[in-house]
Protein backbone atom coordinates (compact mmCIF):
# COMPACT_ATOMS: atom_id res chain seq x y z
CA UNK A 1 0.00 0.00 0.00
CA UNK A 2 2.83 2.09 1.03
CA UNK A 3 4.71 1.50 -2.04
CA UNK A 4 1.43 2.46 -4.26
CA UNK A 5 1.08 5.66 -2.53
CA UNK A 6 4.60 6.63 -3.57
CA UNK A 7 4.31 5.54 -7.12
CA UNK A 8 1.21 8.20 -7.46
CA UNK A 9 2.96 10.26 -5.28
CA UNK A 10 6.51 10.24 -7.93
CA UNK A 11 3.73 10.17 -10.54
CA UNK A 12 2.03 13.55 -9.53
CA UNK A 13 5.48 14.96 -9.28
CA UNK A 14 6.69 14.37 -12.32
CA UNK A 15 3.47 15.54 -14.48
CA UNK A 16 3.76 18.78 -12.72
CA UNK A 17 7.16 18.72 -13.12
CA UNK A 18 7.01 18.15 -17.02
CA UNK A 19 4.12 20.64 -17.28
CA UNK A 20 6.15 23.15 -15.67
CA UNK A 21 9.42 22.71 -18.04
CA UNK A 22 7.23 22.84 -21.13
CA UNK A 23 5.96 26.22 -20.07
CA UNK A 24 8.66 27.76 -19.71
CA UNK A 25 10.04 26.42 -23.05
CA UNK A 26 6.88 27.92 -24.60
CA UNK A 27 7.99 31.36 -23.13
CA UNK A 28 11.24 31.37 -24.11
CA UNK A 29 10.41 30.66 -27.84
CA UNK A 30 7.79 33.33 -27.81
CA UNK A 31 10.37 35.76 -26.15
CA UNK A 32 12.61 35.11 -29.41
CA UNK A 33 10.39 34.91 -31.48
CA UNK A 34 9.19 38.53 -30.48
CA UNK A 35 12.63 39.32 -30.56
CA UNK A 36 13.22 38.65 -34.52
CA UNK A 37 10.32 40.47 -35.42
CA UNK A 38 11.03 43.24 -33.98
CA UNK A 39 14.68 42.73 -35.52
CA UNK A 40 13.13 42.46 -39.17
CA UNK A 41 10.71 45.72 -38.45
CA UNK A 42 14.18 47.54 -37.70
CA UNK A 43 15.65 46.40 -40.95
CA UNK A 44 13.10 47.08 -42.98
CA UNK A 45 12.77 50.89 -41.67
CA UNK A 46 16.26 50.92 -42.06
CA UNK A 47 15.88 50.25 -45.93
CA UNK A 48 12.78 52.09 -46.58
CA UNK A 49 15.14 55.26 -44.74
CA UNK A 50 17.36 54.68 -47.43
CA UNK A 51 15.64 54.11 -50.78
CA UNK A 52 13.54 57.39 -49.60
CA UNK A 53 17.17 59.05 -49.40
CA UNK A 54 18.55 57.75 -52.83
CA UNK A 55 15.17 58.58 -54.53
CA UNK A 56 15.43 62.13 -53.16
CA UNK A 57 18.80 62.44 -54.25
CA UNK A 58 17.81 60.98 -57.97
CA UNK A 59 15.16 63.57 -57.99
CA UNK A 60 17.39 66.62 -57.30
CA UNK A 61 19.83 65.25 -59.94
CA UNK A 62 16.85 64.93 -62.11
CA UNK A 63 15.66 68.64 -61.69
CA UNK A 64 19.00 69.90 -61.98
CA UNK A 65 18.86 68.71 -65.72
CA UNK A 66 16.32 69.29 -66.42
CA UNK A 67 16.74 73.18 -65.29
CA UNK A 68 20.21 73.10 -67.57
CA UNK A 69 18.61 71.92 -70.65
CA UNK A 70 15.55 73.93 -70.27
CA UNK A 71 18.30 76.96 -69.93
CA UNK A 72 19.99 75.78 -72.99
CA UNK A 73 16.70 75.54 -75.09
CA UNK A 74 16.33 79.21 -73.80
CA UNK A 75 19.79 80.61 -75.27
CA UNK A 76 19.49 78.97 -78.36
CA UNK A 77 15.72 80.16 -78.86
CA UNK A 78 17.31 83.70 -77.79
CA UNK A 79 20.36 83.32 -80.61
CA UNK A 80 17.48 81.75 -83.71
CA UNK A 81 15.50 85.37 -82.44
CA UNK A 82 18.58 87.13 -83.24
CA UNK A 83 18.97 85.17 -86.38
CA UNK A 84 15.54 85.92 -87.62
CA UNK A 85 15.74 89.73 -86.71
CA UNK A 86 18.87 90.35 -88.81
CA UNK A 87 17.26 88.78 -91.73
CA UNK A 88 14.02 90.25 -91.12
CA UNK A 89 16.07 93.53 -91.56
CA UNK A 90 18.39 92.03 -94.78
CA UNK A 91 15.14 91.09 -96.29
CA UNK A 92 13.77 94.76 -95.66
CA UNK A 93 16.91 96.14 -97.29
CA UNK A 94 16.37 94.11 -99.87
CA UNK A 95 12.89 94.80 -101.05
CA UNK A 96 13.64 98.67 -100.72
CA UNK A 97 16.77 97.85 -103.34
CA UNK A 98 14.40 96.05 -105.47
CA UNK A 99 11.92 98.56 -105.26
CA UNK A 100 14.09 101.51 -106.18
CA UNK A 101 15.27 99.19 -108.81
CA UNK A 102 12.07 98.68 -110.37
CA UNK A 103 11.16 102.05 -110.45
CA UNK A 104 14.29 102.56 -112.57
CA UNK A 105 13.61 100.07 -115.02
CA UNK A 106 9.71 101.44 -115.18
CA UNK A 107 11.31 105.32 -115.91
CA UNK A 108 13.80 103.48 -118.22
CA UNK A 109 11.17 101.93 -120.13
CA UNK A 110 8.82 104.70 -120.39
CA UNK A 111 12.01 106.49 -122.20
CA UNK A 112 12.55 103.69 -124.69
CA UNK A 113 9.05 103.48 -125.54
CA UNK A 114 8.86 107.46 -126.60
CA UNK A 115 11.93 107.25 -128.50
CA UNK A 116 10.41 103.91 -130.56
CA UNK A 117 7.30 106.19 -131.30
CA UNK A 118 9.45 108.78 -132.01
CA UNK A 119 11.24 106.99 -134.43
CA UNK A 120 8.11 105.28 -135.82
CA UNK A 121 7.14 108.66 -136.60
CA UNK A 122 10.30 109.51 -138.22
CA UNK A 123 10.14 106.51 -140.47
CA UNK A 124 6.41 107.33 -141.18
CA UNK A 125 7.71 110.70 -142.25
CA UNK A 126 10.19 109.71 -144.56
CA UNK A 127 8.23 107.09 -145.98
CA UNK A 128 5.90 109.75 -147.02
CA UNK A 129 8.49 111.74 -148.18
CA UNK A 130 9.83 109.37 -150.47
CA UNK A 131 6.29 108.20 -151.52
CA UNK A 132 5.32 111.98 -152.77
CA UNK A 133 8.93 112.04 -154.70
CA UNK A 134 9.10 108.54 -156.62
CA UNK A 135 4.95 108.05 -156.71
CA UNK A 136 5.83 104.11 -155.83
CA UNK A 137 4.21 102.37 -153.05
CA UNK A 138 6.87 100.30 -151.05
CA UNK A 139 6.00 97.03 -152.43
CA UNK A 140 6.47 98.18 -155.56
CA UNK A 141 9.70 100.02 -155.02
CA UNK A 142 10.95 97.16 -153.09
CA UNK A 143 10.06 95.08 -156.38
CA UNK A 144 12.21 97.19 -158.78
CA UNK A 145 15.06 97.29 -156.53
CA UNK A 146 15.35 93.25 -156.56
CA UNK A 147 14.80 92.92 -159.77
CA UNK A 148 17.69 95.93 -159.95
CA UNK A 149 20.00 93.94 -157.74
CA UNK A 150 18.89 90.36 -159.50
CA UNK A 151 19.78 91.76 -162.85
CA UNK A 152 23.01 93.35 -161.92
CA UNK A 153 24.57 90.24 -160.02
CA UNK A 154 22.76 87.28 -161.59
CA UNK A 155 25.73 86.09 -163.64
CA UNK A 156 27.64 86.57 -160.66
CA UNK A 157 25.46 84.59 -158.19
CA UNK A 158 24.76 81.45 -160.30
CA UNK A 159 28.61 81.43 -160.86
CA UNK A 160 29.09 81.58 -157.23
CA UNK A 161 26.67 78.68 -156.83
CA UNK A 162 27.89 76.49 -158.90
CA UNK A 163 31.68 77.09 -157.89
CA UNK A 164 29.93 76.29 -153.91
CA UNK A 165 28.14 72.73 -155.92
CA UNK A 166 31.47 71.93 -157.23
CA UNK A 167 33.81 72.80 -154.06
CA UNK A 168 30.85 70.73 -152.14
CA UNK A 169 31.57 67.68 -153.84
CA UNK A 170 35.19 67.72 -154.21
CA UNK A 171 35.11 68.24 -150.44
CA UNK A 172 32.46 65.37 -149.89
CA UNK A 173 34.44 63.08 -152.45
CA UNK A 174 38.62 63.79 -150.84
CA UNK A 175 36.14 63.16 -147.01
CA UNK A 176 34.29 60.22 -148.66
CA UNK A 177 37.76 59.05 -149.60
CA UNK A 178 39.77 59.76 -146.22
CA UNK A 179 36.73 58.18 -144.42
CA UNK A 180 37.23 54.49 -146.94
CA UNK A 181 41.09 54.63 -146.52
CA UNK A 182 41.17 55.85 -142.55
CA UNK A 183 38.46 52.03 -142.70
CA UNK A 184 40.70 50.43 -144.60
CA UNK A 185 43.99 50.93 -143.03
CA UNK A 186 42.45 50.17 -139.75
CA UNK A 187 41.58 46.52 -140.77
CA UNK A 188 43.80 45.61 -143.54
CA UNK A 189 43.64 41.51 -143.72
CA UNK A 190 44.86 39.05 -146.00
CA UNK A 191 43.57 36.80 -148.29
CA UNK A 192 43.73 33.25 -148.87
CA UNK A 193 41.97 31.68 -151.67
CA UNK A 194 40.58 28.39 -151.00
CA UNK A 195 41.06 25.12 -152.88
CA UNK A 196 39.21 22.68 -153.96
CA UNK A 197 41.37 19.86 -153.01
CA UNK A 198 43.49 18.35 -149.45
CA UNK A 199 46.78 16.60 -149.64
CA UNK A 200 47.26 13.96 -146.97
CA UNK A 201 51.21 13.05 -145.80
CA UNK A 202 51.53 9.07 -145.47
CA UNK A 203 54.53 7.48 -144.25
CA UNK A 204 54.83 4.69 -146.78
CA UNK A 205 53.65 4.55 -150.41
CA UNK A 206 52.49 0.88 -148.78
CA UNK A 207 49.44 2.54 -147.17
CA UNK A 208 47.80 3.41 -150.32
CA UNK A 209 46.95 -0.34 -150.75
CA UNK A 210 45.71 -0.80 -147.56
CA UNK A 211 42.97 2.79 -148.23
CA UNK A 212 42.05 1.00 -151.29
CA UNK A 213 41.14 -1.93 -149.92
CA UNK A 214 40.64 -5.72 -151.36
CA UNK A 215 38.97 -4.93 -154.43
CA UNK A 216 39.08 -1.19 -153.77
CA UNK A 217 36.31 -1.46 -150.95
CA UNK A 218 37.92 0.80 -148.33
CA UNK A 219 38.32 3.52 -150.79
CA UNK A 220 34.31 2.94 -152.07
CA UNK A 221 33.26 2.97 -148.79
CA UNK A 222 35.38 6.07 -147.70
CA UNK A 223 34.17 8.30 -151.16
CA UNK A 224 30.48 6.84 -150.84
CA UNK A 225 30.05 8.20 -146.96
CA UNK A 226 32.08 11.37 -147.87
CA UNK A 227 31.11 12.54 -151.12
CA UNK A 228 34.79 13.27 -151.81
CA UNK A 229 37.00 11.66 -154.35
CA UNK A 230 39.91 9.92 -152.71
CA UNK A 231 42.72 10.06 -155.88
CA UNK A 232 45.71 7.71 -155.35
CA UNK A 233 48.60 8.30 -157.84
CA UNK A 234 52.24 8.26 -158.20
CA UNK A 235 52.69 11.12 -156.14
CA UNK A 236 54.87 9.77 -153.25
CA UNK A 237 53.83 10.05 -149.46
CA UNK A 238 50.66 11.57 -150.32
CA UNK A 239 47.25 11.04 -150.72
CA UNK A 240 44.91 13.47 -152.77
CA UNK A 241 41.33 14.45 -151.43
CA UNK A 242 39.19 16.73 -153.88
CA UNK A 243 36.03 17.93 -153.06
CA UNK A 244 34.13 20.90 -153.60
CA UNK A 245 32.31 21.12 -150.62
CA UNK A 246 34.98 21.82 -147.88
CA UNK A 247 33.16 20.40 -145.46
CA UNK A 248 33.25 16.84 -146.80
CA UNK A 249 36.73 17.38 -148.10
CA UNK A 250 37.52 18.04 -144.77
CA UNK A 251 35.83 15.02 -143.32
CA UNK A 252 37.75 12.74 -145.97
CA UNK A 253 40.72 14.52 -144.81
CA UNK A 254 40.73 14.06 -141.24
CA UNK A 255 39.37 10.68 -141.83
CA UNK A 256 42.00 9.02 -143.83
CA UNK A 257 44.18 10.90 -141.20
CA UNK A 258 43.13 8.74 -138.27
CA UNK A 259 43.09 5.61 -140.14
CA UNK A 260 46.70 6.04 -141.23
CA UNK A 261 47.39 6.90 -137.92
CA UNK A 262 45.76 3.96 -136.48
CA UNK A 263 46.50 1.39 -138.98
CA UNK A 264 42.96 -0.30 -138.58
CA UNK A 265 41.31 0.43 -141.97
CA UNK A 266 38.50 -1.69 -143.16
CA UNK A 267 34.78 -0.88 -144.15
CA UNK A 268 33.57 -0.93 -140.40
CA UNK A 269 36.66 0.92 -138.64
CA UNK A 270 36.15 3.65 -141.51
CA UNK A 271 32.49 4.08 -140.64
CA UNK A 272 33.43 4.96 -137.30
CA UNK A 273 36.11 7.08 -137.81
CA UNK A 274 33.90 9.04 -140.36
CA UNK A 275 31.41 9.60 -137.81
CA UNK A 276 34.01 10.09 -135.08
CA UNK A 277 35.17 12.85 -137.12
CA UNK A 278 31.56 14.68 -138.31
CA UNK A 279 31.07 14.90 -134.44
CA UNK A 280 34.79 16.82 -134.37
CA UNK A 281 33.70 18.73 -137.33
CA UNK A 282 30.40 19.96 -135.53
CA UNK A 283 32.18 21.24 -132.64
CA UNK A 284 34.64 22.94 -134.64
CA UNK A 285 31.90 24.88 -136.34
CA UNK A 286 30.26 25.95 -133.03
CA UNK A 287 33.78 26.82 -131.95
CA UNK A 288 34.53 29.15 -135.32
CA UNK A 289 31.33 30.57 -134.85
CA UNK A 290 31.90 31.88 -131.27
CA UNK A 291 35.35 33.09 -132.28
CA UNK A 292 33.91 35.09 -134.92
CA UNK A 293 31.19 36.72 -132.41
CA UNK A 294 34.02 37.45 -129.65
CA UNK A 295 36.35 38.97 -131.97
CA UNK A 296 33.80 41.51 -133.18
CA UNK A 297 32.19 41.96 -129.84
CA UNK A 298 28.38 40.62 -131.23
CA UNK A 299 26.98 38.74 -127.99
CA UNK A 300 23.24 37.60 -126.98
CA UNK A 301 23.11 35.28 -130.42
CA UNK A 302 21.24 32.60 -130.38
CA UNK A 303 23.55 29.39 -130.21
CA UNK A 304 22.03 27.99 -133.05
CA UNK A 305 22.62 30.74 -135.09
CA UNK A 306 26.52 30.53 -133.62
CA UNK A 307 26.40 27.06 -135.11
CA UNK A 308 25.34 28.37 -138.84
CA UNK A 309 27.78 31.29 -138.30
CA UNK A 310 30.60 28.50 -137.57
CA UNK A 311 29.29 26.68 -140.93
CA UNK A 312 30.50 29.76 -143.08
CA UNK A 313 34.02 28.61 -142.34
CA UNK A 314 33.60 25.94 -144.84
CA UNK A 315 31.81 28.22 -147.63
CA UNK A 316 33.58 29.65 -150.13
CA UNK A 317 32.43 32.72 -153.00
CA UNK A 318 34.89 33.09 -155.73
CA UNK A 319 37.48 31.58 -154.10
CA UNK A 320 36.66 33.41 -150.63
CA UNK A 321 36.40 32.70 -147.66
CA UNK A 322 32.92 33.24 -146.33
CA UNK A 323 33.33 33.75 -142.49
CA UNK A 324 36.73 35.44 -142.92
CA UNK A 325 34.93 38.04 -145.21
CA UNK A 326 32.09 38.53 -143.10
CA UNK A 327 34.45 39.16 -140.12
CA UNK A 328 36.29 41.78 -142.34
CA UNK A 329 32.75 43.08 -143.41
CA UNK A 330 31.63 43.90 -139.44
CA UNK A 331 35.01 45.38 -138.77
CA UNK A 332 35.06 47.79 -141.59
CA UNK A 333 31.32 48.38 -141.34
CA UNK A 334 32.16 49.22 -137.45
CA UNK A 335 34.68 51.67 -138.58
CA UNK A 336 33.21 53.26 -140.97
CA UNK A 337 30.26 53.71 -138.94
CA UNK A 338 32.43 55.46 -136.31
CA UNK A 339 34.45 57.99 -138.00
CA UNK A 340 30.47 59.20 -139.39
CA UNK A 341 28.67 58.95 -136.34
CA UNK A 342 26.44 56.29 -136.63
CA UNK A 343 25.43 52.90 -134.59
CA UNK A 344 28.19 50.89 -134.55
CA UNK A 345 27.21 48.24 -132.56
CA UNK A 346 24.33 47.61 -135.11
CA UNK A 347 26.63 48.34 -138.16
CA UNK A 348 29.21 45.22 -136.63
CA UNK A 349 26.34 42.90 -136.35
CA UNK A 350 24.46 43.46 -139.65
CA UNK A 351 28.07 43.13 -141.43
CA UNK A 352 28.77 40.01 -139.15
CA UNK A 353 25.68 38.27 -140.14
CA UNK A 354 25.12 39.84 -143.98
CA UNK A 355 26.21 36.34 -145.44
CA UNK A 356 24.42 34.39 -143.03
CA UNK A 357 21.70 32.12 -145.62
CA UNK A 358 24.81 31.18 -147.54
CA UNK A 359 25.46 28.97 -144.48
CA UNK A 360 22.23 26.81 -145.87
CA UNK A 361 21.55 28.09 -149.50
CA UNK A 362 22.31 24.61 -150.79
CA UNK A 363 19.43 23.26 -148.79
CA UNK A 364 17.07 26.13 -148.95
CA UNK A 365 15.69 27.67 -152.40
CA UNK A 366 16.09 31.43 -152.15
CA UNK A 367 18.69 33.70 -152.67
CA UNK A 368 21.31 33.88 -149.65
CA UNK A 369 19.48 37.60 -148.48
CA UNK A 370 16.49 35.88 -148.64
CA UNK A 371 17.27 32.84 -146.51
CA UNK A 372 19.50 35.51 -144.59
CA UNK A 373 16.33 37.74 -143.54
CA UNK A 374 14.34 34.76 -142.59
CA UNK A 375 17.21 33.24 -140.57
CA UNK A 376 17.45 36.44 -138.48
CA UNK A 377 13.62 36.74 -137.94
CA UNK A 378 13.32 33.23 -136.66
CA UNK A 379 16.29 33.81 -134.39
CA UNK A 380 14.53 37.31 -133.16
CA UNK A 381 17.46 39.22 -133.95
CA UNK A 382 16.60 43.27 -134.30
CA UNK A 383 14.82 44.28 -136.95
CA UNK A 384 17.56 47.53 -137.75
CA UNK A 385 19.91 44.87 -138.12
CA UNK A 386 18.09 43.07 -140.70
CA UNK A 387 17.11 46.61 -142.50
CA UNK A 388 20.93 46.93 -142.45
CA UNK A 389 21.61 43.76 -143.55
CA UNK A 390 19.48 43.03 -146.26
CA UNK A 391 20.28 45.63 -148.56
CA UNK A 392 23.83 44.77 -149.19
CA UNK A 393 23.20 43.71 -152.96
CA UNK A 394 20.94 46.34 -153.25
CA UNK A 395 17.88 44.10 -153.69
CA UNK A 396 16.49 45.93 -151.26
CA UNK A 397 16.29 49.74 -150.94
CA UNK A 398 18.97 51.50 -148.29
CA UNK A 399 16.36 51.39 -144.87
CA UNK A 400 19.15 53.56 -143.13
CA UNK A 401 22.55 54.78 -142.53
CA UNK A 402 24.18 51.86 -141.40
CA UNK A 403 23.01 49.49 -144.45
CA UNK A 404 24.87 51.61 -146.70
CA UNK A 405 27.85 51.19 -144.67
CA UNK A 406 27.57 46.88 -144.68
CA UNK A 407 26.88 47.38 -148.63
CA UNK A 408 30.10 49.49 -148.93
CA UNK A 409 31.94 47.27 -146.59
CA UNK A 410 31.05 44.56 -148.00
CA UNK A 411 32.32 45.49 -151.68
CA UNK A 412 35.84 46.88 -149.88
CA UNK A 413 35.86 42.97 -148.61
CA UNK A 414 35.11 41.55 -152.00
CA UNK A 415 37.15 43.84 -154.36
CA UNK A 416 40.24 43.45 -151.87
CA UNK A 417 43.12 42.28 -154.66
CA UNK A 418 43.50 38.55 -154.75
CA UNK A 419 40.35 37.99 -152.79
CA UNK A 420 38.44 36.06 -155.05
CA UNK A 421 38.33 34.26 -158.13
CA UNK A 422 35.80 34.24 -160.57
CA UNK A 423 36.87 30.46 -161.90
CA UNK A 424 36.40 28.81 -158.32
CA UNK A 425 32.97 30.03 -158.12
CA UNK A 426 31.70 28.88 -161.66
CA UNK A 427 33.23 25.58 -161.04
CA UNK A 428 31.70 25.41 -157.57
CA UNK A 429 27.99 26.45 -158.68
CA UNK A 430 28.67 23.94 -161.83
CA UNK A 431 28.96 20.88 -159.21
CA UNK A 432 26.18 22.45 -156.92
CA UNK A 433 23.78 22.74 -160.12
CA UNK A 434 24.47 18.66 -160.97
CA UNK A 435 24.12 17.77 -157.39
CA UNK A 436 20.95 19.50 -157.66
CA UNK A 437 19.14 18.07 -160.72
CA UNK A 438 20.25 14.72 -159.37
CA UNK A 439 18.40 15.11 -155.52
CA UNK A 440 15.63 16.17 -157.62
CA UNK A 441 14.40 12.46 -158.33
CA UNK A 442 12.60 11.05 -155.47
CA UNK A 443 14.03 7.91 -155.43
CA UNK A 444 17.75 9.75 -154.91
CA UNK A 445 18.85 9.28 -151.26
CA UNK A 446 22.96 10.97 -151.61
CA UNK A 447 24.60 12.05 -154.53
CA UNK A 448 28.03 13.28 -154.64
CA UNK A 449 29.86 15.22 -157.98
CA UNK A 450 33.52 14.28 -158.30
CA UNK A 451 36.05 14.02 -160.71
CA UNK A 452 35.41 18.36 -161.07
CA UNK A 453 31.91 17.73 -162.25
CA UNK A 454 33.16 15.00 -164.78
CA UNK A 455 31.11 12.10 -163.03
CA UNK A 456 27.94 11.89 -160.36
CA UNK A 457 27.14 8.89 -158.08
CA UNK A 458 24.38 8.62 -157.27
CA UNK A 459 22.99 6.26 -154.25
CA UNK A 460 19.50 4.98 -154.29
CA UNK A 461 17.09 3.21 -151.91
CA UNK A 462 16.83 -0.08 -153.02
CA UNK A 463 13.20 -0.34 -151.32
CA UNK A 464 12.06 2.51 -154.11
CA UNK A 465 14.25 1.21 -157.06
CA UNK A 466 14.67 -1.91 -158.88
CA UNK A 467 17.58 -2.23 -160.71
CA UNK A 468 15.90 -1.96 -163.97
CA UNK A 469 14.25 1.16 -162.61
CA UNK A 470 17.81 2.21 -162.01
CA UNK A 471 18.93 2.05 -165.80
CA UNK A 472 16.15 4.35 -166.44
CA UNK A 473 16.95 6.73 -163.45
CA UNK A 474 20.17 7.00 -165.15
CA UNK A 475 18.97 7.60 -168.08
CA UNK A 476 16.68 10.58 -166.80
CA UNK A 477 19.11 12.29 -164.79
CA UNK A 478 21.42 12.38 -167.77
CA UNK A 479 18.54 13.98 -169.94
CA UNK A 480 17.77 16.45 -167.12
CA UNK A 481 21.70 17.50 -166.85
CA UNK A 482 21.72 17.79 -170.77
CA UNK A 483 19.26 19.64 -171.16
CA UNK A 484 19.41 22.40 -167.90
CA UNK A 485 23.32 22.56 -167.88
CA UNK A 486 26.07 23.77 -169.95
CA UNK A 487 29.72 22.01 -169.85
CA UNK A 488 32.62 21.14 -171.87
CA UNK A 489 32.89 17.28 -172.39
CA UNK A 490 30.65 14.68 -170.88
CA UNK A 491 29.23 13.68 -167.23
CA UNK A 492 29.07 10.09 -166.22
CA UNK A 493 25.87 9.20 -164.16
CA UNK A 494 26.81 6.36 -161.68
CA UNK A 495 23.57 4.26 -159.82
CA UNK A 496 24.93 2.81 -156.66
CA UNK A 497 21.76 0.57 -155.35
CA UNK A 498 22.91 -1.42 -152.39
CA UNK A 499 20.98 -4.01 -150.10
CA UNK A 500 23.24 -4.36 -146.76
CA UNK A 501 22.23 -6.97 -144.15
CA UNK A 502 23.13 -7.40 -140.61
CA UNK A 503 22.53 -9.85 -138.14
CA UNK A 504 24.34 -10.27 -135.04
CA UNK A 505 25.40 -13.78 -133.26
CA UNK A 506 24.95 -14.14 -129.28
């Protein structure tokens, strides 16, 4: 019992006990609590003090401008014042000046205007004077007196006339002269003619065999794709190609060239090479056509019409070349149009391009201005430069300045000693004319004229032909040369009908 007593007893004790410690625990954290607040309050006044000092002094610094540039403002308002004063007082000065001034000039013209009545009056008097002495009114006296004057220096005056006619046109011939020479001199090129044939180096006379071939087949094959005649002779090293057209001469050429070179010559190698070499050709033409437009300073053409520019390079007129002398043309047309003022950009052009349907006239019926004009319409070039083009053989009238120039520069070109030869050209258009009547025949595919016009082959589609029906194709293009042609000796008409077939084993 005792001991139960004491247990409540220590119980009691220590409840009050722990009751007692946990209040004053409470205290104390309120206490410092209380404390820190009133710590932060302090700070905070502390910085609220100072932002209310710093935003004072930004204030004052603030007004203190603003009081300097508002004084500023004030002296340079005060200097424009002073600025507008003095010219408020030029400008017064100034309209007084010019208001004296005009009162001058008003006096001044008052005066002038009484002396011209005054001398109006004058005149009115002596016309009077002189009408109550002579009884003439002045139209008629002004009559006799030119017919007075007219009689007494007519002989005089026409001879003065006509010596001014005839020192005129000395003086516009020596200029017209100066003006062709100073044109001349600046592009003074030479000439050389070309031929009709190509000589071809070989190293051994024991090549010739091999061109012609077993039964002369390589050399067939080589004048049959070519048109040109391959001539083998005696001459040593060398090989002859003639041709008229120096395109194809210039294909055989490079051909038999390569196949030296290479040693492989037979029908099929030969094909290759010829077509191997047309390719070559092609380029080169594009190539001499864009040389041509660079070296006169022509740009913007269409590249097709480069192309038949290039093709010029292997046309010939009496002997010339074509795309040499229409280079020659543009440069003295240029010049000539700059020593008398006129366009020379479209004077180089129309001279470049004043020969341009002879690059197709063998393919095209028209004359070469003709074909020219349409060429340079489809290709959009300027119409100016076709007016100054076209006129150059005078089948057109002169449209302006310029196309006399290309006419006149064009007969410089051609009159040039040495530039061209009549005999070239008659042969030429003698082989183009037989070449012609023989593609007339619809069942013609090629035809080539070699031996100078002395023989034409003639290749047919054997599909369209028989060979009966070639014996009387032969027949008929004979009859047609006969009778539309005119040539010493006699042609030979050759029908080449050939059936080739292939088949290849896989």
């Amino acid at each position: 019992m005792t001991v139960f007593l004491l247990a409540v007893l220590f119980l009691v004790i220590g409840s009050v006990g722990g009751y007692l410690a946990q209040n004053f625990w409470s205290q104390k954290k309120q206490e410092g609590a209380l404390n820190k607040a009133d710590k932060i309050m302090d700070d905070a006044r502390s910085e609220a003090k100072d932002l209310i000092l710093s935003a004072k002094e930004k204030a004052v610094k603030a007004l203190s401008e603003i009081k300097k540039e508002e004084q500023m403002r004030r002296r340079q308002m005060d200097k424009t014042e002073e600025r507008l004063e003095k010219m408020e007082g030029n400008i017064s000065r100034r309209e007084e000046d010019t208001r004296r001034e005009w009162d001058g000039l008003k006096r001044k013209a008052g005066e002038v205007d009484k002396i011209k009545t005054e001398v109006q009056e004058l005149r009115q008097e002596a016309l009077d004077k002189l009408r109550t002495i002579t009884k003439l009114s002045p139209e008629k006296a002004k009559e006799l007196l030119f017919k007075s004057v007219e009689k007494d220096y007519e002989e005089e005056v026409r001879n003065y006339v006509a010596g001014l006619e005839k020192r005129k046109k000395l003086a516009l011939d020596d200029k017209a002269r100066e003006i062709m020479t100073s044109a001349i001199q600046r592009y003074a090129a030479g000439h050389v003619v070309d031929h009709t044939t190509s000589t071809v180096s070989i190293g051994s006379d024991e090549v010739k065999g091999r061109i012609i071939g077993r039964e002369g087949r390589n050399i067939n094959t080589i004048e049959r794709l070519t048109g040109a005649e391959i001539i083998v002779d005696d001459t040593p090293q060398a090989i002859v190609v003639s041709a008229f057209d120096p395109i194809r001469r210039e294909i055989a050429k490079q051909t038999l060239e390569r196949l030296v070179a290479d040693g492989r010559i037979h029908p099929a190698r030969i094909e290759e090479t010829i077509l191997e070499v047309k390719r070559d050709i092609n380029k080169k033409i594009t190539e001499a056509g864009e040389a041509a437009m660079y070296e006169i300073g022509v740009t913007g053409l269409d590249p097709r019409l480069v192309k038949l520019l290039g093709r010029l390079r292997y046309r010939t007129s009496y002997g010339q070349n074509i795309l040499l002398h229409s280079i020659e043309v543009a440069h003295l047309s240029g010049a000539l149009a700059a020593e008398l003022g006129f366009d020379i950009a479209v004077a180089k052009k129309a001279g470049l391009l004043h020969d341009i349907g002879k690059a197709i006239d063998r393919e095209v019926q028209g004359t070469h201005v003709e074909i020219g004009i349409n060429i340079l319409k489809k290709f959009g070039i300027a119409e100016k430069v076709i007016d100054a083009m076209k006129s150059h053989h005078e089948d057109y009238p002169f449209a302006s300045p310029e196309a006399s120039l290309v006419a006149s520069a064009d007969a410089i070109s051609a009159a040039r000693p040495g530039a061209r030869r009549d005999s070239v050209e008659n042969y030429l258009k003698r082989i183009e004319e037989i070449e012609e009547i023989a593609m007339s025949f619809p069942e013609v595919e090629k035809t080539y004229a070699i031996q100078a016009g002395r023989e034409v082959r003639i290749f047919v589609s054997p599909e369209k032909i028989s060979d009966l029906d070639s014996v009387k194709l032969a027949r008929s293009v004979a009859d047609k040369i006969e009778e539309n042609l005119k040539y010493p000796g006699e042609i030979k008409v050759v029908i080449i009908r050939e059936t080739r077939v292939m088949e290849y084993a896989r």
